[in-house]
Protein backbone atom coordinates (compact mmCIF):
# COMPACT_ATOMS: atom_id res chain seq x y z
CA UNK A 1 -5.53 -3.10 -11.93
CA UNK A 2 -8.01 -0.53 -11.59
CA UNK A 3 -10.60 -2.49 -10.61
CA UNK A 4 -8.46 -3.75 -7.82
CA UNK A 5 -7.64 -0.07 -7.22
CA UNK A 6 -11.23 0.85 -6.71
CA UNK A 7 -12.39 -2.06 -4.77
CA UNK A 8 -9.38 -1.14 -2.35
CA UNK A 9 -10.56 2.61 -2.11
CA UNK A 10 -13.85 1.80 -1.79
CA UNK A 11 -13.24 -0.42 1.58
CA UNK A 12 -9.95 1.71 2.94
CA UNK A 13 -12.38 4.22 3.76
CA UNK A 14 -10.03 7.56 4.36
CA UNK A 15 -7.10 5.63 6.10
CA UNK A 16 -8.66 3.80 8.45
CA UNK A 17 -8.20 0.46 7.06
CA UNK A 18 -9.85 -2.86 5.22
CA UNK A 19 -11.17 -5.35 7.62
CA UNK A 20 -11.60 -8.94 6.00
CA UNK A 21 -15.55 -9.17 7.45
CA UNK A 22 -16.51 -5.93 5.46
CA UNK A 23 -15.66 -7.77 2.19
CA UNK A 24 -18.05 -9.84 0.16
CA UNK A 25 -16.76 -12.98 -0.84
CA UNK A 26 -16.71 -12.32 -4.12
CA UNK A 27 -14.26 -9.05 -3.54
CA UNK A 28 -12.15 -12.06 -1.70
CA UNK A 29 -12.28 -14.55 -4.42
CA UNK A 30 -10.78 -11.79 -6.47
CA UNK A 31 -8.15 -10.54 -4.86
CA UNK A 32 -7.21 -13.79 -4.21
CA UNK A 33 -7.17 -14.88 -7.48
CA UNK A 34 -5.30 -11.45 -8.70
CA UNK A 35 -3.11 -12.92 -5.59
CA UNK A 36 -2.38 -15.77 -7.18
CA UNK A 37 -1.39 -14.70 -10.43
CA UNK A 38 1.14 -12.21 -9.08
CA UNK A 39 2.53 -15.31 -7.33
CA UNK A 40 2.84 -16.89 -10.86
CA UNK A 41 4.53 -13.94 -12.19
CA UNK A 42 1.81 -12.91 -14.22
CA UNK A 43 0.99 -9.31 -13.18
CA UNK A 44 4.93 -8.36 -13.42
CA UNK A 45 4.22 -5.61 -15.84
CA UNK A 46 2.00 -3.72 -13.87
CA UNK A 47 5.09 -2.43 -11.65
CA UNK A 48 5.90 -0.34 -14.25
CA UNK A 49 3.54 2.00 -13.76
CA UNK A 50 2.59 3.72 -10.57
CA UNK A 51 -1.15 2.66 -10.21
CA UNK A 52 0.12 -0.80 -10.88
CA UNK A 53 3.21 -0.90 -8.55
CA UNK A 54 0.89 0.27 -5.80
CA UNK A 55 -1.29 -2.41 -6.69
CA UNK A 56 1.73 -5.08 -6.40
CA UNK A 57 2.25 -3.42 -3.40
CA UNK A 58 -1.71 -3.72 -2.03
CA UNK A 59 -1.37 -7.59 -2.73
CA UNK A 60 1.67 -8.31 -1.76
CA UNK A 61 1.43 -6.29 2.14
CA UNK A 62 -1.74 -5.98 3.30
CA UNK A 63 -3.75 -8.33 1.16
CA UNK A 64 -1.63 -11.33 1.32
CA UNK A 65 -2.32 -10.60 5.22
CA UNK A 66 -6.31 -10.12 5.30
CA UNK A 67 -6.03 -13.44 3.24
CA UNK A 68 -3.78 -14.84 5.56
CA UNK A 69 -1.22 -15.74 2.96
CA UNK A 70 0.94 -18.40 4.06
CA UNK A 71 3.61 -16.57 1.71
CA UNK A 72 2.79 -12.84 3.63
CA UNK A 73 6.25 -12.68 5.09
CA UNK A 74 7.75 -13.22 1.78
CA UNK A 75 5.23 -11.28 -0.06
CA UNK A 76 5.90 -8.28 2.47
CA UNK A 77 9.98 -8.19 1.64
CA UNK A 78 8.58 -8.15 -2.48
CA UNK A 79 6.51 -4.91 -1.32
CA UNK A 80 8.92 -2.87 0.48
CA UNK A 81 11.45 -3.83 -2.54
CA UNK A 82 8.36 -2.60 -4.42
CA UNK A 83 8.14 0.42 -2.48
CA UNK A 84 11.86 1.39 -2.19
CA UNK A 85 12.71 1.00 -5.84
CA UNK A 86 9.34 2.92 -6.36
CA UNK A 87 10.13 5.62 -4.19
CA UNK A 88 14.07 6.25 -6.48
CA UNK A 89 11.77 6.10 -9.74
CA UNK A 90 9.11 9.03 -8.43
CA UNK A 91 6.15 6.89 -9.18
CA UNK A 92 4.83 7.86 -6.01
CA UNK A 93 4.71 11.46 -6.27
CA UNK A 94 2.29 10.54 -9.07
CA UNK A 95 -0.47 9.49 -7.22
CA UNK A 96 -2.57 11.14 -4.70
CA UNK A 97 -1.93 11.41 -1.18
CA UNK A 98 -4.28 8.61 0.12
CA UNK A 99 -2.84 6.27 -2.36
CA UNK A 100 0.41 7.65 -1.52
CA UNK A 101 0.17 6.89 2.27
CA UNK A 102 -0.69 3.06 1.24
CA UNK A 103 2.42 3.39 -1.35
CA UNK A 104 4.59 3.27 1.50
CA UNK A 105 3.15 0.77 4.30
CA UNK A 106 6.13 -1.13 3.99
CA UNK A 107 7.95 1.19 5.31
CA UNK A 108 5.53 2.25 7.67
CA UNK A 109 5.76 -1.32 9.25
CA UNK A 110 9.68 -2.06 8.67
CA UNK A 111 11.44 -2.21 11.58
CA UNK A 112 14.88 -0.08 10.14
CA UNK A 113 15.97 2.91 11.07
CA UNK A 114 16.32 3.60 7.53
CA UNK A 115 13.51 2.87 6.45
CA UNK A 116 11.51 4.77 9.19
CA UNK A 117 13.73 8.13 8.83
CA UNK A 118 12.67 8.02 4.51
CA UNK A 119 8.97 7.31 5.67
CA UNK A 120 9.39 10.85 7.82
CA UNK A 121 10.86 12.43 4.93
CA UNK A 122 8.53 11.34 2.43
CA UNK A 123 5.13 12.36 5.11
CA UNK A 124 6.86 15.53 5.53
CA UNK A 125 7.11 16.59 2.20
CA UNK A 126 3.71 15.66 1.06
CA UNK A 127 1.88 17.05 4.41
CA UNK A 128 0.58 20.10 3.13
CA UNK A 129 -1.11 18.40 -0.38
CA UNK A 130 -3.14 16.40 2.01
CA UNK A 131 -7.16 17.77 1.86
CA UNK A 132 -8.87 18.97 4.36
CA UNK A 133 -11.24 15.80 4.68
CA UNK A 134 -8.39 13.05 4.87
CA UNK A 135 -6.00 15.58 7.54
CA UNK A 136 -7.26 13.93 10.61
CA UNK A 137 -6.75 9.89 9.37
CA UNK A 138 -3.28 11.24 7.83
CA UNK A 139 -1.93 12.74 10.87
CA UNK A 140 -2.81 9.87 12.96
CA UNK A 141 -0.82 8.13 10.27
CA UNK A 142 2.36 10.36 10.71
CA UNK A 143 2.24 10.81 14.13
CA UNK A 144 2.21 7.15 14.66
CA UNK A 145 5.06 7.20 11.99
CA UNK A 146 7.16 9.95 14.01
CA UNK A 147 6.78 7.58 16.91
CA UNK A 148 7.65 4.27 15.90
């Protein structure tokens, strides 16, 4: 999981995304194989803790899509139940904001009213423990949030 966690990092580069040519294929053939183990139920115990839910959450949203997943659509709804459930627990107010803002992509990209008006009250809470060298990726983020 924290492997994962630090490949991810590494490429999201302060919020501005990972882009399937900027991987190796090695970093590919891993995620796809940590992919396919949470598709075989075998990385169910990392979602109980927050570095691990938010890697769940990593594989099952944006991953699953740079991979082109033919199970994406399914794997999304698993990441925003993820999120949600995440979100009522507090696991993540445990991590930092960065991590935080990929914590709640589902809900960033749901199309529910209720899901958009928590994603506003979540950004707006944590918008002033955002540094100084992230503040211009983060409220690109939340303006495009506000919008949406």
């Amino acid at each position: 999981m924290e492997g994962f966690l630090q490949q991810w990092f590494h490429h999201y580069q302060k919020g501005e995304g990972v882009e399937v040519s900027e991987l190796s294929e090695a970093t590919q053939t891993h995620w796809q194989q940590l992919l396919n183990q949470l598709k075989a139920g075998e990385l169910d115990s990392w979602q109980n803790s927050p570095p691990g839910r938010l890697s769940l959450i990593l594989l099952m949203g944006p991953v699953a899509h740079i991979l082109n997943d033919e199970q994406s659509h399914h794997l999304q709804s698993r990441a925003h139940k993820l999120c949600v459930s995440g979100v009522d627990r507090g696991f993540d107010t445990q991590l930092n904001p960065i991590q935080r803002r990929c914590f709640y992509d589902p809900l960033f990209y749901s199309t529910r009213a209720e899901d958009r008006a928590l994603l506003i009250k979540l950004l707006d809470g944590m918008q002033f423990q955002v540094e100084h060298a992230v503040r211009p990726a983060w409220s690109n983020w939340y303006q495009q949030a506000s919008v949406s």
